[in-house]
PDBML (XML) file of the C-alpha atoms, coordinates in Angstrom:
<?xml version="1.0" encoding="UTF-8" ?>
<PDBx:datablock datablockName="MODEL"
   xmlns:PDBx="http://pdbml.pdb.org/schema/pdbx-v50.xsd"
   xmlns:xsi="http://www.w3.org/2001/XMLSchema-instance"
   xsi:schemaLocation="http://pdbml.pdb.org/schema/pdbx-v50.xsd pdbx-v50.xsd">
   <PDBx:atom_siteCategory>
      <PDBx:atom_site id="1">
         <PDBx:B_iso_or_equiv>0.00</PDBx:B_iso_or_equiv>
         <PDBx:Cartn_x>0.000</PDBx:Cartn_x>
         <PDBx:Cartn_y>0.000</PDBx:Cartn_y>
         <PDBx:Cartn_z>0.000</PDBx:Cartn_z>
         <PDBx:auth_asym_id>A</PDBx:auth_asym_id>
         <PDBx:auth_atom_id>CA</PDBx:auth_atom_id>
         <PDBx:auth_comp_id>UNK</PDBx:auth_comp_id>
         <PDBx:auth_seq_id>1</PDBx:auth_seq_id>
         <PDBx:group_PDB>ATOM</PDBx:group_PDB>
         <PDBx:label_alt_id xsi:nil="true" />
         <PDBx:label_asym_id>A</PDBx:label_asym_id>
         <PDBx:label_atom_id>CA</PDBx:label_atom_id>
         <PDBx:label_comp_id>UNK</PDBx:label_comp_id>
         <PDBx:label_entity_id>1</PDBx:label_entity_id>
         <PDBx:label_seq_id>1</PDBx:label_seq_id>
         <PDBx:occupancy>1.00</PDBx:occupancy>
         <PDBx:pdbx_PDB_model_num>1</PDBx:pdbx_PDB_model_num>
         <PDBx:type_symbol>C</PDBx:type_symbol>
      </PDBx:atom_site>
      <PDBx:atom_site id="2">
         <PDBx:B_iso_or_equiv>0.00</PDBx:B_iso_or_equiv>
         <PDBx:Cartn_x>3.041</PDBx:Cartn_x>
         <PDBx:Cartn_y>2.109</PDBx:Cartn_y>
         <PDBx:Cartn_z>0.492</PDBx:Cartn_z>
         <PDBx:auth_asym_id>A</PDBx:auth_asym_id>
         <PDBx:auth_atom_id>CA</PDBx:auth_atom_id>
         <PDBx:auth_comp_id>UNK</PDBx:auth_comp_id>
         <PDBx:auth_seq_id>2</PDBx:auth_seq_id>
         <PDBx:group_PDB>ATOM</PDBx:group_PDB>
         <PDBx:label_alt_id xsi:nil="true" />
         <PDBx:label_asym_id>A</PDBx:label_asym_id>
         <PDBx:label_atom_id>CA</PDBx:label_atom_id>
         <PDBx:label_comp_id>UNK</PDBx:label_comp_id>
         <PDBx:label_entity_id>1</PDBx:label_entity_id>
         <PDBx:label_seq_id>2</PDBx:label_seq_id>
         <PDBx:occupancy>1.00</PDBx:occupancy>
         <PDBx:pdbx_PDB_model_num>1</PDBx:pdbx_PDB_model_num>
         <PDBx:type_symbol>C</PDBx:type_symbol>
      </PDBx:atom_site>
      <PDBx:atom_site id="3">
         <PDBx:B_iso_or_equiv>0.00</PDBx:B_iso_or_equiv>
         <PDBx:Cartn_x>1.729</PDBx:Cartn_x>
         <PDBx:Cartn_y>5.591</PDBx:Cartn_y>
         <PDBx:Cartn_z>1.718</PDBx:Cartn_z>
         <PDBx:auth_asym_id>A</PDBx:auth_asym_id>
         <PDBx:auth_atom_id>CA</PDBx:auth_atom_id>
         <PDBx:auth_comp_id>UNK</PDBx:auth_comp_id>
         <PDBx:auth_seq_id>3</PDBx:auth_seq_id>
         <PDBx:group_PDB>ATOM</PDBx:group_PDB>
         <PDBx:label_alt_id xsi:nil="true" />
         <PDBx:label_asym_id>A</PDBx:label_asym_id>
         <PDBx:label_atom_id>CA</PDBx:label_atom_id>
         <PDBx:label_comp_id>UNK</PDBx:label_comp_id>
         <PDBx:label_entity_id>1</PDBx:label_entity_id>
         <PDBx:label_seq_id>3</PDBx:label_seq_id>
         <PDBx:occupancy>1.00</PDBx:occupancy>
         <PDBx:pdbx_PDB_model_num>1</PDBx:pdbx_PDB_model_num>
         <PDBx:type_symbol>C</PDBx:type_symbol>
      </PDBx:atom_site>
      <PDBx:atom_site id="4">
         <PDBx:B_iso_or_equiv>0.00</PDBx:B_iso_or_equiv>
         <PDBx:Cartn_x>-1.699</PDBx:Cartn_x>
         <PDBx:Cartn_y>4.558</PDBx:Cartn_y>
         <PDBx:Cartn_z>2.036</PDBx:Cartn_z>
         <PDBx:auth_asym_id>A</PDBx:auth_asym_id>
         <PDBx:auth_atom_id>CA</PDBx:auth_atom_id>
         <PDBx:auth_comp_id>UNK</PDBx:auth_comp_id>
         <PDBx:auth_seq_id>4</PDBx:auth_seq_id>
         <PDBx:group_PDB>ATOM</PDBx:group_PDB>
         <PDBx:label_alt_id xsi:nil="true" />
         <PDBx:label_asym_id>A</PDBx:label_asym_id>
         <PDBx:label_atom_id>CA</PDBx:label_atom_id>
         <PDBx:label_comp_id>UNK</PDBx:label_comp_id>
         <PDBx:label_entity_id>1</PDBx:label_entity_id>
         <PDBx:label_seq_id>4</PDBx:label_seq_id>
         <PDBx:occupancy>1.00</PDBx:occupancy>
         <PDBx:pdbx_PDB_model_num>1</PDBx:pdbx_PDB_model_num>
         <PDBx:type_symbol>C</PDBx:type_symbol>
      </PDBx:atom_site>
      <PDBx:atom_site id="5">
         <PDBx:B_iso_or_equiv>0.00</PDBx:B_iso_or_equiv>
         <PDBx:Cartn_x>-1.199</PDBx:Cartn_x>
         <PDBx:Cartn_y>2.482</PDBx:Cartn_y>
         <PDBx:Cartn_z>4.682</PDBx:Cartn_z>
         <PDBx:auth_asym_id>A</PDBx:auth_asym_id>
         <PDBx:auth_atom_id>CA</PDBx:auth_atom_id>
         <PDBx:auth_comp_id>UNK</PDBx:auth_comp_id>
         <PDBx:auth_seq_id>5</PDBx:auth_seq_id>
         <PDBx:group_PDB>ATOM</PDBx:group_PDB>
         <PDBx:label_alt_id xsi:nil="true" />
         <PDBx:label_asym_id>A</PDBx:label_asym_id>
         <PDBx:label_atom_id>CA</PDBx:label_atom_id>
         <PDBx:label_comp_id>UNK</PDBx:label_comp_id>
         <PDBx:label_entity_id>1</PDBx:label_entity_id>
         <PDBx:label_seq_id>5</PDBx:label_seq_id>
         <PDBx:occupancy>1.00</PDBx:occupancy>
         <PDBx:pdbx_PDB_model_num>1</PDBx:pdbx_PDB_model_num>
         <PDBx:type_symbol>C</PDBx:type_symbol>
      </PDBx:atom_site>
      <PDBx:atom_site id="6">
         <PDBx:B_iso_or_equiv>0.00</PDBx:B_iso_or_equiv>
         <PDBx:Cartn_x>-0.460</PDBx:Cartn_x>
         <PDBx:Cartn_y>6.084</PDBx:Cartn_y>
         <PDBx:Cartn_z>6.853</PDBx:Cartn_z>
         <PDBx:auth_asym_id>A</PDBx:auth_asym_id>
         <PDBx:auth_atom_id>CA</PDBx:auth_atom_id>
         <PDBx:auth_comp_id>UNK</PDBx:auth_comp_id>
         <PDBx:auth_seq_id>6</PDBx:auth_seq_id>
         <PDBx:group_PDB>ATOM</PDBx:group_PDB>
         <PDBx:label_alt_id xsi:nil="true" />
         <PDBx:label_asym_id>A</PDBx:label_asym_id>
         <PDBx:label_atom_id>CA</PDBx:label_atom_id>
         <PDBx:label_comp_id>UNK</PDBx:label_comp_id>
         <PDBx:label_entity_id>1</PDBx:label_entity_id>
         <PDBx:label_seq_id>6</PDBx:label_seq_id>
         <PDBx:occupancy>1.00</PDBx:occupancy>
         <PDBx:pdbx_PDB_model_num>1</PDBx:pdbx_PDB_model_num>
         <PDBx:type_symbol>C</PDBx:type_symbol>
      </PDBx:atom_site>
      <PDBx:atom_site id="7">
         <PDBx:B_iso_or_equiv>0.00</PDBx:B_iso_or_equiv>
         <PDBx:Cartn_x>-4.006</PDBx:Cartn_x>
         <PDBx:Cartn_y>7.927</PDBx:Cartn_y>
         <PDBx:Cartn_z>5.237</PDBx:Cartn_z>
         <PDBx:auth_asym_id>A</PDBx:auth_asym_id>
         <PDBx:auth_atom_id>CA</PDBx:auth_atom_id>
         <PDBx:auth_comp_id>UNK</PDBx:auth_comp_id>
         <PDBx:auth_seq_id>7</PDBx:auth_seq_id>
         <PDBx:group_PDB>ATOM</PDBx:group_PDB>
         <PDBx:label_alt_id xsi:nil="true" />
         <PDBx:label_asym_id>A</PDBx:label_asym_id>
         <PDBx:label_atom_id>CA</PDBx:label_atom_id>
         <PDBx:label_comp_id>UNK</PDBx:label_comp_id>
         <PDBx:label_entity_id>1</PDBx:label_entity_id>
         <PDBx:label_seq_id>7</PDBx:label_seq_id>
         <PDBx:occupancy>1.00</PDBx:occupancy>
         <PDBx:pdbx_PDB_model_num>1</PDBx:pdbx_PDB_model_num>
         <PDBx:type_symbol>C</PDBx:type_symbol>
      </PDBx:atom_site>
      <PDBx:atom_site id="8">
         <PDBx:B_iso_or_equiv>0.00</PDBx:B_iso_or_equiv>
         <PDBx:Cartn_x>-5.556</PDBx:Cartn_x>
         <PDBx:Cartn_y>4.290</PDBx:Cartn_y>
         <PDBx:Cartn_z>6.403</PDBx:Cartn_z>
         <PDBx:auth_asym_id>A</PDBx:auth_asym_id>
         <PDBx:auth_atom_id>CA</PDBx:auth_atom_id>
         <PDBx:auth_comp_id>UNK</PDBx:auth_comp_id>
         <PDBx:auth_seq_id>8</PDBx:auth_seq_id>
         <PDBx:group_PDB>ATOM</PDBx:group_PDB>
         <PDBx:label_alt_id xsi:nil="true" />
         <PDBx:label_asym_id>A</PDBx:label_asym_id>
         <PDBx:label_atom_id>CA</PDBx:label_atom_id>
         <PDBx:label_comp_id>UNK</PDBx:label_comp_id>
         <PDBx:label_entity_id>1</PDBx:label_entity_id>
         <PDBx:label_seq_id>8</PDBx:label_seq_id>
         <PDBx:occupancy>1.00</PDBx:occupancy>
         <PDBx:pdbx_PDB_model_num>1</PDBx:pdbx_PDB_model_num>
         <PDBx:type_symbol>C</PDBx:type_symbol>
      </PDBx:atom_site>
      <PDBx:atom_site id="9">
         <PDBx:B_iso_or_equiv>0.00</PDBx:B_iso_or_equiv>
         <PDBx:Cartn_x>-4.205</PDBx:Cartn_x>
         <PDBx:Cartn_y>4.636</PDBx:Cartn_y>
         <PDBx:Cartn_z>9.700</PDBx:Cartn_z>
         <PDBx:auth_asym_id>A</PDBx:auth_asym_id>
         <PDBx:auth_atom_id>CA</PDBx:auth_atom_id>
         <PDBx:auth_comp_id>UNK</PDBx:auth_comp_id>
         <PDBx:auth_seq_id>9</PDBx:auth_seq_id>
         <PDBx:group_PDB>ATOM</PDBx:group_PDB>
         <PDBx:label_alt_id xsi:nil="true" />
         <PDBx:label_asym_id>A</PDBx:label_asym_id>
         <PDBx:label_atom_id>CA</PDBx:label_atom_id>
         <PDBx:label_comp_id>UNK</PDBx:label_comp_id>
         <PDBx:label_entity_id>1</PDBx:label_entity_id>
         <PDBx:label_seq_id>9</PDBx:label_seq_id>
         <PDBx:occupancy>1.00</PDBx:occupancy>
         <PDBx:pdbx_PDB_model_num>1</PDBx:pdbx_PDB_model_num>
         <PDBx:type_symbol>C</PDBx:type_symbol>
      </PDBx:atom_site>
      <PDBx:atom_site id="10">
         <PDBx:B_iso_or_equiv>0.00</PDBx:B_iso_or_equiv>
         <PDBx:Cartn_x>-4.619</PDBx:Cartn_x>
         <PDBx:Cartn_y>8.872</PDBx:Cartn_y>
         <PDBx:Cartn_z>10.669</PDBx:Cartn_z>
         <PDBx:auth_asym_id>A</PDBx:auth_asym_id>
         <PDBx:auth_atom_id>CA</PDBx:auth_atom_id>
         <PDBx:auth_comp_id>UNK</PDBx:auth_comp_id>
         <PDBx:auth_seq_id>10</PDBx:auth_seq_id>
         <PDBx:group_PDB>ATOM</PDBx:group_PDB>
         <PDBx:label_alt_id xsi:nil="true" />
         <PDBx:label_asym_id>A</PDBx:label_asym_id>
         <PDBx:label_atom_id>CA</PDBx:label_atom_id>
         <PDBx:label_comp_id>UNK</PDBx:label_comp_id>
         <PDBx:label_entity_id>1</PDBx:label_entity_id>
         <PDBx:label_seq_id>10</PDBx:label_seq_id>
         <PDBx:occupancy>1.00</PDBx:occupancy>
         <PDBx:pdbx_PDB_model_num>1</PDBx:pdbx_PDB_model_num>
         <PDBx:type_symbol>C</PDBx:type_symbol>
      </PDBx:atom_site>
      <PDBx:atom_site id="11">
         <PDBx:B_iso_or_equiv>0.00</PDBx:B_iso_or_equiv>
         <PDBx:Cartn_x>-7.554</PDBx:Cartn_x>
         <PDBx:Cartn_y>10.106</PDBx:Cartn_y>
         <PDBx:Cartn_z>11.558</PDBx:Cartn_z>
         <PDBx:auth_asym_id>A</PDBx:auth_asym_id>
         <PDBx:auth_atom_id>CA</PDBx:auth_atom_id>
         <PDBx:auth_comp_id>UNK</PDBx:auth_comp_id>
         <PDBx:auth_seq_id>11</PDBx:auth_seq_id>
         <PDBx:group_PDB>ATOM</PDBx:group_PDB>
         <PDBx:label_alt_id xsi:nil="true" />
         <PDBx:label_asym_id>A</PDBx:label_asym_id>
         <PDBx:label_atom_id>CA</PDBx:label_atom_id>
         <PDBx:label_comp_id>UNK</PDBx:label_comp_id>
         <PDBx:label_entity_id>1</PDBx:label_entity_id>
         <PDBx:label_seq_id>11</PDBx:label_seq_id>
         <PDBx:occupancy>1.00</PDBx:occupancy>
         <PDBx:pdbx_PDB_model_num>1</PDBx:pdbx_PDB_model_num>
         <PDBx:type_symbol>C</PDBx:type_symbol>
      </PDBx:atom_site>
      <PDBx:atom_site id="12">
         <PDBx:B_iso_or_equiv>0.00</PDBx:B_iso_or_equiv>
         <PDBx:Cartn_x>-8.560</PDBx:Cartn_x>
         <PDBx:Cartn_y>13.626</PDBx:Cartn_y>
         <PDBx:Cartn_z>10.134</PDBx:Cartn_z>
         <PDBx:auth_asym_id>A</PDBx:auth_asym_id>
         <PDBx:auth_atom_id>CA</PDBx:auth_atom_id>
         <PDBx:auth_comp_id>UNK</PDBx:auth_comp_id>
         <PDBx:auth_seq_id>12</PDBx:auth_seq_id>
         <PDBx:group_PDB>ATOM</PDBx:group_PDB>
         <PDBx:label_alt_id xsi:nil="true" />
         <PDBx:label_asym_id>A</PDBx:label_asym_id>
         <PDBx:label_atom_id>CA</PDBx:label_atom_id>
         <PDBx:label_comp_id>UNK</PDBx:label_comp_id>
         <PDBx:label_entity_id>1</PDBx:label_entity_id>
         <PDBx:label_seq_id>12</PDBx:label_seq_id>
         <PDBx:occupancy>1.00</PDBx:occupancy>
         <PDBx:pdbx_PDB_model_num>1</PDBx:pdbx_PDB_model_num>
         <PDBx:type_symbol>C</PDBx:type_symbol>
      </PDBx:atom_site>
      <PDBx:atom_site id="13">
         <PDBx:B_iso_or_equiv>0.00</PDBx:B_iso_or_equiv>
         <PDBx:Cartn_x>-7.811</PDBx:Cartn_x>
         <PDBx:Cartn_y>16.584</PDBx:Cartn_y>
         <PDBx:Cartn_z>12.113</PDBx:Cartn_z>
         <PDBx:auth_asym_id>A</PDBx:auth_asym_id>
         <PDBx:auth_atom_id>CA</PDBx:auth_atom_id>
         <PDBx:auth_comp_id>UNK</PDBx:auth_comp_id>
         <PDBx:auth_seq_id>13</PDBx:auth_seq_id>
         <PDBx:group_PDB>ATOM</PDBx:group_PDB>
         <PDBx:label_alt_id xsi:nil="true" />
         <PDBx:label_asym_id>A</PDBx:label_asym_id>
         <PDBx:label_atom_id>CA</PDBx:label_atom_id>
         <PDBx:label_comp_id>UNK</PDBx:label_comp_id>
         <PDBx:label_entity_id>1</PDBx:label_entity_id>
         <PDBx:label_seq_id>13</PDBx:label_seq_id>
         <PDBx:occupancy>1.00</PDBx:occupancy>
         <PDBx:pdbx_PDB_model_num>1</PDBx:pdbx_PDB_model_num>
         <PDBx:type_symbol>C</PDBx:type_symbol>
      </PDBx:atom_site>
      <PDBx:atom_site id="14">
         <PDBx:B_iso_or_equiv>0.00</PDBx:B_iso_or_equiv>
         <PDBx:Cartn_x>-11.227</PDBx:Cartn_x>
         <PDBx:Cartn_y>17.936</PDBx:Cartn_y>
         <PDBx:Cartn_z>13.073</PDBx:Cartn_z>
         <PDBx:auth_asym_id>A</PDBx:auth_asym_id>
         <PDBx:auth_atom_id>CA</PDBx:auth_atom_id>
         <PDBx:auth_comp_id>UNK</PDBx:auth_comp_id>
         <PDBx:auth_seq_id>14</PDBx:auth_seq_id>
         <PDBx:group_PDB>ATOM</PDBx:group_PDB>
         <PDBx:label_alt_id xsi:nil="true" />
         <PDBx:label_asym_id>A</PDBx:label_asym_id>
         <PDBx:label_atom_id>CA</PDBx:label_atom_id>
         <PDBx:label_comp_id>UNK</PDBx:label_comp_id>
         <PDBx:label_entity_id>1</PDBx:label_entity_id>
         <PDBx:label_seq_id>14</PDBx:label_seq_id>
         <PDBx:occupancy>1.00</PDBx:occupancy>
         <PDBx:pdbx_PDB_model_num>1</PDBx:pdbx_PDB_model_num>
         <PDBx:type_symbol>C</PDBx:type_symbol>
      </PDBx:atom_site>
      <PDBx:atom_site id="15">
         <PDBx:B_iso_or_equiv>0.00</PDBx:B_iso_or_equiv>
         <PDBx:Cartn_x>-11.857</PDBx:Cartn_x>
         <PDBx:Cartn_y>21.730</PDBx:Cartn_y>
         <PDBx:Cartn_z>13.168</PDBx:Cartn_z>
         <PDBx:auth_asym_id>A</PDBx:auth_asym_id>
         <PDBx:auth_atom_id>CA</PDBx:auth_atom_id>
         <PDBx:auth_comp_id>UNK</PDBx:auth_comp_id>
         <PDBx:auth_seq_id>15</PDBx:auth_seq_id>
         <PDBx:group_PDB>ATOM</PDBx:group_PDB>
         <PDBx:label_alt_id xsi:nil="true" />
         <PDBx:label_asym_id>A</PDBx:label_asym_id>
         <PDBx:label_atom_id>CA</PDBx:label_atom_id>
         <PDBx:label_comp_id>UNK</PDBx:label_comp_id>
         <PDBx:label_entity_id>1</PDBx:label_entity_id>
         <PDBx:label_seq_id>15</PDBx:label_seq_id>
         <PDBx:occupancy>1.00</PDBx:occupancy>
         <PDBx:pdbx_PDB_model_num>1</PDBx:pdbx_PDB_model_num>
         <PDBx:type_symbol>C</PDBx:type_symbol>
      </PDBx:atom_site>
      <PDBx:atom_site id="16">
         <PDBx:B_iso_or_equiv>0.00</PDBx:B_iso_or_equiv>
         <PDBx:Cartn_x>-12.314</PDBx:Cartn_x>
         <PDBx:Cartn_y>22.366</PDBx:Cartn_y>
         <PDBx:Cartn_z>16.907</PDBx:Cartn_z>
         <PDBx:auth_asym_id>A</PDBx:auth_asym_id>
         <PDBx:auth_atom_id>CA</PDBx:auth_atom_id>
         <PDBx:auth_comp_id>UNK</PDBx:auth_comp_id>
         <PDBx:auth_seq_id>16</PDBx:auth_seq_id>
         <PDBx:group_PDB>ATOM</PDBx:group_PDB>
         <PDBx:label_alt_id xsi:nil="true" />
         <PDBx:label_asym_id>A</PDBx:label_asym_id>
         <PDBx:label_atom_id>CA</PDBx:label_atom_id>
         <PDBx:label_comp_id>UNK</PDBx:label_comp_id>
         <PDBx:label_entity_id>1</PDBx:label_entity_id>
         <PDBx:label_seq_id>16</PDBx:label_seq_id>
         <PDBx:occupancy>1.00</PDBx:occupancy>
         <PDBx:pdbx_PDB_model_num>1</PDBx:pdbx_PDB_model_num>
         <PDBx:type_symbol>C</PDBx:type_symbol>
      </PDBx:atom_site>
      <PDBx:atom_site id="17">
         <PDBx:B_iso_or_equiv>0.00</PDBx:B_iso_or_equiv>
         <PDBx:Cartn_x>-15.913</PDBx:Cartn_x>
         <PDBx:Cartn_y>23.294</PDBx:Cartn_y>
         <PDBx:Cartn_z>17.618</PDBx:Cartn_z>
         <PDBx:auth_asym_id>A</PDBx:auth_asym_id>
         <PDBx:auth_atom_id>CA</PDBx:auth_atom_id>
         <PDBx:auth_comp_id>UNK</PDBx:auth_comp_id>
         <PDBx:auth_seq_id>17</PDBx:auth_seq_id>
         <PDBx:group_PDB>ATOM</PDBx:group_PDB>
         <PDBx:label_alt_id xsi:nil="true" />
         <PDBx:label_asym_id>A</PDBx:label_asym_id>
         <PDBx:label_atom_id>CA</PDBx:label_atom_id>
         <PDBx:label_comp_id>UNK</PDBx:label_comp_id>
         <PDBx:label_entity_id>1</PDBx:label_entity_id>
         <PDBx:label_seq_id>17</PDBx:label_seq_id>
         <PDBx:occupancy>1.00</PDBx:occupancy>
         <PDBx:pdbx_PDB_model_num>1</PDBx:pdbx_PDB_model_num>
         <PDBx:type_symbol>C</PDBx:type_symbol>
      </PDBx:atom_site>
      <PDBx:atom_site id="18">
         <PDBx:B_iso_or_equiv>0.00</PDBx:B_iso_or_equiv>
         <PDBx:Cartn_x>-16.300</PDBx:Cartn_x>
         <PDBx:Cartn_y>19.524</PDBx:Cartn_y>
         <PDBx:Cartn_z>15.969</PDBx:Cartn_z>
         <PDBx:auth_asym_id>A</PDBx:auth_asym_id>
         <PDBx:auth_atom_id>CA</PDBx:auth_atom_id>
         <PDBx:auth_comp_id>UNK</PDBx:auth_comp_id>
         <PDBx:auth_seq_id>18</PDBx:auth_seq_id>
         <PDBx:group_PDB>ATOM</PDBx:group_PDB>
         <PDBx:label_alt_id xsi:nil="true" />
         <PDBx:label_asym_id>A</PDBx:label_asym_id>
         <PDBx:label_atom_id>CA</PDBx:label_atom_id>
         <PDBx:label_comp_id>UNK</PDBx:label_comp_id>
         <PDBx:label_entity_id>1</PDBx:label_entity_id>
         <PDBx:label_seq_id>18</PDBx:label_seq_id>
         <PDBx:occupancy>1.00</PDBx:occupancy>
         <PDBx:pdbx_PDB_model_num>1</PDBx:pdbx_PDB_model_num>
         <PDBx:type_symbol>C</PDBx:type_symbol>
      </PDBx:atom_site>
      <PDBx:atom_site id="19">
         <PDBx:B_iso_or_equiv>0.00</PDBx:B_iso_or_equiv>
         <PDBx:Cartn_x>-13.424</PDBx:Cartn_x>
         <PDBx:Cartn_y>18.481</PDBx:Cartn_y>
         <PDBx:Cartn_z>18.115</PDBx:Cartn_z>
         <PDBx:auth_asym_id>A</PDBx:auth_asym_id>
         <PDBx:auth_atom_id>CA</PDBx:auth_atom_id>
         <PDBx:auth_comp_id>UNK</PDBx:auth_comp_id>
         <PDBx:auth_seq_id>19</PDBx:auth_seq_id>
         <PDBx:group_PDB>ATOM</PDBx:group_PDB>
         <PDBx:label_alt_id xsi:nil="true" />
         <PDBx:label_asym_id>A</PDBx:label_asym_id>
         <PDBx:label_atom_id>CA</PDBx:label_atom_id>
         <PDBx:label_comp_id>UNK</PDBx:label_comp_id>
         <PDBx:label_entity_id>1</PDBx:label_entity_id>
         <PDBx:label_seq_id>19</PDBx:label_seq_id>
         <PDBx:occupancy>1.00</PDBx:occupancy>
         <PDBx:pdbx_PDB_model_num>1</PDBx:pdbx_PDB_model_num>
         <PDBx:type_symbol>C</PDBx:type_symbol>
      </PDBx:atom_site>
      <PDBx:atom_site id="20">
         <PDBx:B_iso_or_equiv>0.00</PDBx:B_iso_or_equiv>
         <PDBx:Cartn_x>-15.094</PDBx:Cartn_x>
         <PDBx:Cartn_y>19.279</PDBx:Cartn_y>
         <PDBx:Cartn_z>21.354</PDBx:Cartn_z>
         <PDBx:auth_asym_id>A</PDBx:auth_asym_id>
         <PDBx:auth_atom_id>CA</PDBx:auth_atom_id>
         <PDBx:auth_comp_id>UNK</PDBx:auth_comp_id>
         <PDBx:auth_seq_id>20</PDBx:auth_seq_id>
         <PDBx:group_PDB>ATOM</PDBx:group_PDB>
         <PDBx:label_alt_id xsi:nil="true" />
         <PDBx:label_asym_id>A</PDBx:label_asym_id>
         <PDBx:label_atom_id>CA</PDBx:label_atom_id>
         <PDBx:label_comp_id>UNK</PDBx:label_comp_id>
         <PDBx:label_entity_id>1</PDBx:label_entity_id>
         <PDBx:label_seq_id>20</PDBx:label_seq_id>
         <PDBx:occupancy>1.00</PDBx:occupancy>
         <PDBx:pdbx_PDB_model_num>1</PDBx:pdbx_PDB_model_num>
         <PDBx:type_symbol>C</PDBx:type_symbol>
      </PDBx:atom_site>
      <PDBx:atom_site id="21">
         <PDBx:B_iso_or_equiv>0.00</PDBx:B_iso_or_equiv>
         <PDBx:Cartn_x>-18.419</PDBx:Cartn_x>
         <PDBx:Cartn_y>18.512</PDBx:Cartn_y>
         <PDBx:Cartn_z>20.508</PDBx:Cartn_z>
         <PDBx:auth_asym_id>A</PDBx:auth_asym_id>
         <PDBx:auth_atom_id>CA</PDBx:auth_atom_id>
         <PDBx:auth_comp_id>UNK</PDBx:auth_comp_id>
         <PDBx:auth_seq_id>21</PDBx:auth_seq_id>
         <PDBx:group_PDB>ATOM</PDBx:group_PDB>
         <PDBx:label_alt_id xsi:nil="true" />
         <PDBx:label_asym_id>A</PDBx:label_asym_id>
         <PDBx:label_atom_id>CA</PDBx:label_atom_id>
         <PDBx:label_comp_id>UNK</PDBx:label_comp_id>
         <PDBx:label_entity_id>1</PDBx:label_entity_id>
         <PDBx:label_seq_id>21</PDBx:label_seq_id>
         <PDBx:occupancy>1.00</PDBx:occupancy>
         <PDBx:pdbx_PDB_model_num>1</PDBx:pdbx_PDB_model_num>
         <PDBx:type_symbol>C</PDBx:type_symbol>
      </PDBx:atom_site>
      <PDBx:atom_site id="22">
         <PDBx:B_iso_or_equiv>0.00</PDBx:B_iso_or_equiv>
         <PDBx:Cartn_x>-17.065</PDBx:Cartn_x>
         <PDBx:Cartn_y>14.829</PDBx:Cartn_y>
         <PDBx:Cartn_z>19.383</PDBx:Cartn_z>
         <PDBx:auth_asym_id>A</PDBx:auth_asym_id>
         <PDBx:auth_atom_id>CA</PDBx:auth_atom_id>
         <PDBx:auth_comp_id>UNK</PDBx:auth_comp_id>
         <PDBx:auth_seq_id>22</PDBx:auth_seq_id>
         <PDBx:group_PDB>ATOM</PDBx:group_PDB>
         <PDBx:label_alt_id xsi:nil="true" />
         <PDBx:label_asym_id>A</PDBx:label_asym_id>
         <PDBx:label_atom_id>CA</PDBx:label_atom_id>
         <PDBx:label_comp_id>UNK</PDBx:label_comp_id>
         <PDBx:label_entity_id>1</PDBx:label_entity_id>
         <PDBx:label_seq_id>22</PDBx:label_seq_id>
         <PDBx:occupancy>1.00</PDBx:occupancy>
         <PDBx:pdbx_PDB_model_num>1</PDBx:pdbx_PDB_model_num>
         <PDBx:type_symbol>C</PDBx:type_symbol>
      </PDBx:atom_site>
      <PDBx:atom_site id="23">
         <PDBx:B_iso_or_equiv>0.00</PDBx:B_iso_or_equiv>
         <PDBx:Cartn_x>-14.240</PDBx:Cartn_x>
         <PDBx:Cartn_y>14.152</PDBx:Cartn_y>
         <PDBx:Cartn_z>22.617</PDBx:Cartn_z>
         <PDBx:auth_asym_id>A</PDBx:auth_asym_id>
         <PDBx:auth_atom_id>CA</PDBx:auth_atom_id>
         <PDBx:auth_comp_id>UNK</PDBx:auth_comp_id>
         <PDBx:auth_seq_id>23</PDBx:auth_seq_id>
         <PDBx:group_PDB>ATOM</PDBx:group_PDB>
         <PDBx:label_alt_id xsi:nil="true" />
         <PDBx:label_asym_id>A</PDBx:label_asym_id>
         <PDBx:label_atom_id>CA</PDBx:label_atom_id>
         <PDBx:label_comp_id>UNK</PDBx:label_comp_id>
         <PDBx:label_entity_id>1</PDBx:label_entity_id>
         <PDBx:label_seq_id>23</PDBx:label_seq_id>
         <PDBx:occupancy>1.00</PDBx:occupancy>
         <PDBx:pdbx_PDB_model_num>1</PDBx:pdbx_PDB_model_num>
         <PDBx:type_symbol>C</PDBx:type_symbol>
      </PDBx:atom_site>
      <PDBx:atom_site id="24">
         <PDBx:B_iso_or_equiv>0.00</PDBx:B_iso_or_equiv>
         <PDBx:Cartn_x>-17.080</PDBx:Cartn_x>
         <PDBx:Cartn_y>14.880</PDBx:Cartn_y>
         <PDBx:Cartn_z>25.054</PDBx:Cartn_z>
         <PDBx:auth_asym_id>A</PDBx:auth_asym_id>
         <PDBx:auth_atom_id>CA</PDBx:auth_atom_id>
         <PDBx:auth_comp_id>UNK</PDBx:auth_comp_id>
         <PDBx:auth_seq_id>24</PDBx:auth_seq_id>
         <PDBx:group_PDB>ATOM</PDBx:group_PDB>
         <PDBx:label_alt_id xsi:nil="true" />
         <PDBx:label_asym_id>A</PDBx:label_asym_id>
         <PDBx:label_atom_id>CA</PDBx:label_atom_id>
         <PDBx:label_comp_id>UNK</PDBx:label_comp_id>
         <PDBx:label_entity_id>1</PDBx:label_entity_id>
         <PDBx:label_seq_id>24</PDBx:label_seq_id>
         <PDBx:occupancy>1.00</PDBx:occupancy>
         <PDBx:pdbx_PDB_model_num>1</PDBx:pdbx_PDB_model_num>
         <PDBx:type_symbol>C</PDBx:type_symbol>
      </PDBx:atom_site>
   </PDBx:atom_siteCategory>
</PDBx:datablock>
């Protein structure tokens, strides 16, 4: 998969009034 395998892997960095919402 080569680079893919590190997309696969991250998770997307979430604006933060998601971010907050999501982590409570």
């Amino acid at each position: 998969a080569g680079f893919k395998l590190v997309t696969a892997m991250a998770l997307e960095s979430m604006p933060w009034r998601r971010f907050r919402f999501v982590l409570a």
